[in-house]
Protein backbone atom coordinates (compact mmCIF):
# COMPACT_ATOMS: atom_id res chain seq x y z
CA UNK A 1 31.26 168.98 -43.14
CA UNK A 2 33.72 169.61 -40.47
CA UNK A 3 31.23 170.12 -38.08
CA UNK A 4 29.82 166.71 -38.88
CA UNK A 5 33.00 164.65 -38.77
CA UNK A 6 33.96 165.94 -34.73
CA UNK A 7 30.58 164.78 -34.03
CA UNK A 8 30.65 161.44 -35.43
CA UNK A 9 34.15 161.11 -34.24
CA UNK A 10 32.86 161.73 -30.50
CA UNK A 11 29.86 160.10 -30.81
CA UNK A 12 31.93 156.71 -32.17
CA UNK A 13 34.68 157.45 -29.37
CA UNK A 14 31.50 157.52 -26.77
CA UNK A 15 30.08 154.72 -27.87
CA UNK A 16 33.44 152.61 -28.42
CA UNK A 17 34.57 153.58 -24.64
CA UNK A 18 31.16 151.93 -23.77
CA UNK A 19 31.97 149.02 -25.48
CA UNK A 20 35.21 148.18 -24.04
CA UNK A 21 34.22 149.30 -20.16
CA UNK A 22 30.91 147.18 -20.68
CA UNK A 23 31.66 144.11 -22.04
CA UNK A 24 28.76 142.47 -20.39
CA UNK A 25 25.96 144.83 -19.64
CA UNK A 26 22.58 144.84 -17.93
CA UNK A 27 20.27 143.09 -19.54
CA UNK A 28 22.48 140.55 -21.18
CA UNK A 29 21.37 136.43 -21.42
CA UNK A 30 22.89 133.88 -19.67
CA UNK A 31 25.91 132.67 -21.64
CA UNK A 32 26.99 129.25 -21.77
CA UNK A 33 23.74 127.76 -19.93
CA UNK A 34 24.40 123.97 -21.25
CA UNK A 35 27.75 123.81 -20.89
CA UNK A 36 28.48 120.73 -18.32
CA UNK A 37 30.84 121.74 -15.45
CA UNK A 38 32.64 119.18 -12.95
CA UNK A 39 30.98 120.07 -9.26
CA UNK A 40 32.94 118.55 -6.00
CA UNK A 41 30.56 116.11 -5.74
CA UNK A 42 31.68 114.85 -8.99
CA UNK A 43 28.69 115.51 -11.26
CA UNK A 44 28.73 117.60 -14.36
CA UNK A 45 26.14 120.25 -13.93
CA UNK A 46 25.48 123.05 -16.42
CA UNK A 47 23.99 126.61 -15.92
CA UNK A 48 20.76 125.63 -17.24
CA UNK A 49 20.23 122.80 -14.49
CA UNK A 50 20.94 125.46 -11.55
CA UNK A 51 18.57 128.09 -12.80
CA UNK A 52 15.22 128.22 -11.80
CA UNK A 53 12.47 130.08 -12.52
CA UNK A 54 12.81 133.06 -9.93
CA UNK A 55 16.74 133.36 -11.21
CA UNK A 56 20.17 132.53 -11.07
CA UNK A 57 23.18 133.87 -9.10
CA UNK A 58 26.25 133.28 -10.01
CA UNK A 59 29.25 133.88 -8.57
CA UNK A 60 32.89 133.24 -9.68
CA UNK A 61 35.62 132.70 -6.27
CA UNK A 62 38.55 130.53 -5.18
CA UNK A 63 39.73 128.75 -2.38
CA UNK A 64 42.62 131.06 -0.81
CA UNK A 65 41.73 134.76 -1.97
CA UNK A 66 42.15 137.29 0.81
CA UNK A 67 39.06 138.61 -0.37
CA UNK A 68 37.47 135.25 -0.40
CA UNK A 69 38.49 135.00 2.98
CA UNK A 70 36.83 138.20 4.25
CA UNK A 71 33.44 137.91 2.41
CA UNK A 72 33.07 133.84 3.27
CA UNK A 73 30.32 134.33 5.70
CA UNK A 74 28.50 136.83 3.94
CA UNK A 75 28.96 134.47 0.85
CA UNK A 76 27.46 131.71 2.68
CA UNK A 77 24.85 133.81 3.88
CA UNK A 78 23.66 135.39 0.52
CA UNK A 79 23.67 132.04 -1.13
CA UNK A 80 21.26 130.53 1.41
CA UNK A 81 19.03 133.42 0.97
CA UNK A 82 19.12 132.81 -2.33
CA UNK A 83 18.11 129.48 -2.10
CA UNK A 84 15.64 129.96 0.57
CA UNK A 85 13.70 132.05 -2.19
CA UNK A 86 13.93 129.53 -4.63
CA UNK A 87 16.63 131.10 -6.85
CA UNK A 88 19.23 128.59 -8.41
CA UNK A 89 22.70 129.18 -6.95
CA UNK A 90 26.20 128.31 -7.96
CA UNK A 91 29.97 129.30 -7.05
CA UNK A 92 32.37 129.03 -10.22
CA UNK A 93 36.24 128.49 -9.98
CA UNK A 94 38.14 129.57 -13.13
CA UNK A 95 41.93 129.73 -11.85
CA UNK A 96 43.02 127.83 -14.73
CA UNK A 97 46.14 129.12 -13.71
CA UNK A 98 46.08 127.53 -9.89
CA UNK A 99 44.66 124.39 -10.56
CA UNK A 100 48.04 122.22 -10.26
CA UNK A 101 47.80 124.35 -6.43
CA UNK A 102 45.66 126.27 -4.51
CA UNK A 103 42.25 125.92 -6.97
CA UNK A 104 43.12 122.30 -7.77
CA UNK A 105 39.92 120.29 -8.27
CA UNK A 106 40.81 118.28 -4.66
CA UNK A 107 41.22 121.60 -3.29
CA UNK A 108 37.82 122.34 -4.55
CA UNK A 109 36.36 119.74 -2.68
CA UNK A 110 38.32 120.16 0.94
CA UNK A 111 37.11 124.12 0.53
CA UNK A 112 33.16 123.67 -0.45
CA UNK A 113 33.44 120.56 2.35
CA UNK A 114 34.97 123.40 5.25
CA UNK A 115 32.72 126.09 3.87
CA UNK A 116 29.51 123.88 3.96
CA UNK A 117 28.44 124.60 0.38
CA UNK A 118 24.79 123.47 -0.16
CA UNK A 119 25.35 124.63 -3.96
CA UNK A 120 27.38 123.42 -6.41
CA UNK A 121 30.55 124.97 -6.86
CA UNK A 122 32.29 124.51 -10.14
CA UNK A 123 35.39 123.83 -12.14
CA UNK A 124 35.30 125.99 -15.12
CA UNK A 125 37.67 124.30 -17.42
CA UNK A 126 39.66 126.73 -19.31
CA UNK A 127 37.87 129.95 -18.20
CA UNK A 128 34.77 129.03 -20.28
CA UNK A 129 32.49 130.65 -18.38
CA UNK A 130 34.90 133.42 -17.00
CA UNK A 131 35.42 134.52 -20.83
CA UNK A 132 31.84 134.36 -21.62
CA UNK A 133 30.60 136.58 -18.49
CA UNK A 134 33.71 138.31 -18.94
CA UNK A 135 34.04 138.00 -15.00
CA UNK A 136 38.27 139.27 -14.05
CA UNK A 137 38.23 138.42 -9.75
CA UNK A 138 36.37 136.95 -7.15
CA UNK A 139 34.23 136.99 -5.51
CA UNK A 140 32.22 138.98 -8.71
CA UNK A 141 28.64 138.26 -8.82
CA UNK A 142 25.90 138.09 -11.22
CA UNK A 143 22.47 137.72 -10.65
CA UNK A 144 19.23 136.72 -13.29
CA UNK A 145 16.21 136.98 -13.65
CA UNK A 146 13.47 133.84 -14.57
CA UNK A 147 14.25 134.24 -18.24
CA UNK A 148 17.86 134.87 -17.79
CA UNK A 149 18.23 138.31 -18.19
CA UNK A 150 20.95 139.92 -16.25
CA UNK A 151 19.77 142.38 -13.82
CA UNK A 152 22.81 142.89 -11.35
CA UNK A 153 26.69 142.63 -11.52
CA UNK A 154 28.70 143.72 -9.31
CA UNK A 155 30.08 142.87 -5.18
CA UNK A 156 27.89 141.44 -2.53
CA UNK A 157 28.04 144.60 -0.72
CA UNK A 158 29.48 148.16 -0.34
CA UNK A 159 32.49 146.98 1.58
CA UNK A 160 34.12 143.87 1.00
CA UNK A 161 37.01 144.26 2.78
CA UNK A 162 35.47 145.69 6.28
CA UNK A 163 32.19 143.72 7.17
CA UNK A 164 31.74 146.15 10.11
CA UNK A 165 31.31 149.42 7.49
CA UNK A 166 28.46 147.77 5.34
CA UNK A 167 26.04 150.79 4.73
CA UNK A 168 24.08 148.69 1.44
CA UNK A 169 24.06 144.98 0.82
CA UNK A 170 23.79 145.49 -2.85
CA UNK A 171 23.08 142.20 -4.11
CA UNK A 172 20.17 141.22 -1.04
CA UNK A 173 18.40 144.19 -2.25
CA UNK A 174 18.92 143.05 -5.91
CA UNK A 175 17.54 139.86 -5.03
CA UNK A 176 13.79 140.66 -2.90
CA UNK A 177 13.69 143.71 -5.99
CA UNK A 178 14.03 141.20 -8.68
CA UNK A 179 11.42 138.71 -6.86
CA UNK A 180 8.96 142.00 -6.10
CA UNK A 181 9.47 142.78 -9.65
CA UNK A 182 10.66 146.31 -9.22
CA UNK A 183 13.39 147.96 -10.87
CA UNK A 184 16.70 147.12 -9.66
CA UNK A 185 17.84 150.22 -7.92
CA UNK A 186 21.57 149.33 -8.46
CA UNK A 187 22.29 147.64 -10.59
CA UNK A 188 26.01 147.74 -11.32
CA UNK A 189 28.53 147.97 -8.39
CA UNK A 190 32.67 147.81 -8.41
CA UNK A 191 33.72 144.21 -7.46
CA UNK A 192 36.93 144.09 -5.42
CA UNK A 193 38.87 140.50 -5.56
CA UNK A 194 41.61 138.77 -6.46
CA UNK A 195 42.48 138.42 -10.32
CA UNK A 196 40.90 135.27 -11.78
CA UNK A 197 44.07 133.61 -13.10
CA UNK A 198 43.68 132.45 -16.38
CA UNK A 199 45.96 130.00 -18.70
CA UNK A 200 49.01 131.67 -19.75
């Protein structure tokens, strides 16, 4: 009886320790899709109007990250690839906690303007979305598949702070194994970013 108690204990201790370090696993459905979300340009666009049927990426930022900063071109450059294969793309901002400064809505719109955002990039009022995907910093990324299946989480590549050290652009391969319909090699990698700043 002993015996069977240590084993249950570990076994629930495993599978709690999964819980809490995997809040949002592989494999999990597009939260929120039809929930309507302020864009720069002014429209309110949901989740569901950005997906397509080869996917959706999307990925939470800001305007004046340091990390932002050092992964904008390869941000731009994954998010036209993305579009150039047909999958929907978006940019979310959920710095509740910036938005009477840095990640105010205007702000929004001067960054996506300088950046040359061809995708909507949107105001999540009161961390919605950030909550649901349980997404903490940006840039964090999430890719998924035509029925909205989550297939990759995780940084845009192996380095985000040194663009010159990149051995594996994690979330290119992601994307052309997702539209061969392979298995996703990797599908989970560490983002590094700045905290998304939520509402006190």
């Amino acid at each position: 009886m002993k015996l069977f108690l240590v084993i249950f204990s570990l076994v629930f201790a495993t599978l709690s320790a999964h819980c809490q370090t995997d809040p949002f696993p592989i494999g999990s459905r597009l939260p929120k899709a039809t929930i309507k979300m302020k864009d720069v340009s002014g429209k309110l666009i949901s989740l569901a109007d950005i997906k397509t049927n080869n996917g959706l990426l999307v990925i939470f930022g800001s305007n004046n990250c340091m990390y932002m900063v050092k992964n904008q071109q390869r941000l731009r450059d994954i998010c036209t690839y993305g579009q150039k294969k047909n999958i929907g793309v978006v940019v979310m901002n959920s710095n509740e906690g910036q938005r009477t400064s840095d990640d105010s809505y205007q702000s929004m719109q001067q960054y996506a303007a300088a950046q040359g955002y061809k995708w909507p990039y949107l105001l999540d009022s009161n961390n919605e979305l950030a909550d649901a995907f349980s997404a903490s910093r940006g840039p964090e990324c999430y890719l998924f598949n035509g029925k909205g299946l989550l297939v990759y989480h995780g940084a845009i590549d192996d380095n985000p702070v040194d663009d010159t050290k990149i051995k594996r652009r994690h979330l290119f391969e992601a994307m052309n194994e997702m539209l061969s319909n392979k298995d996703i090699l990797i599908k989970e990698s560490r983002s590094i970013g700045c905290s998304i700043e939520r509402k006190n």
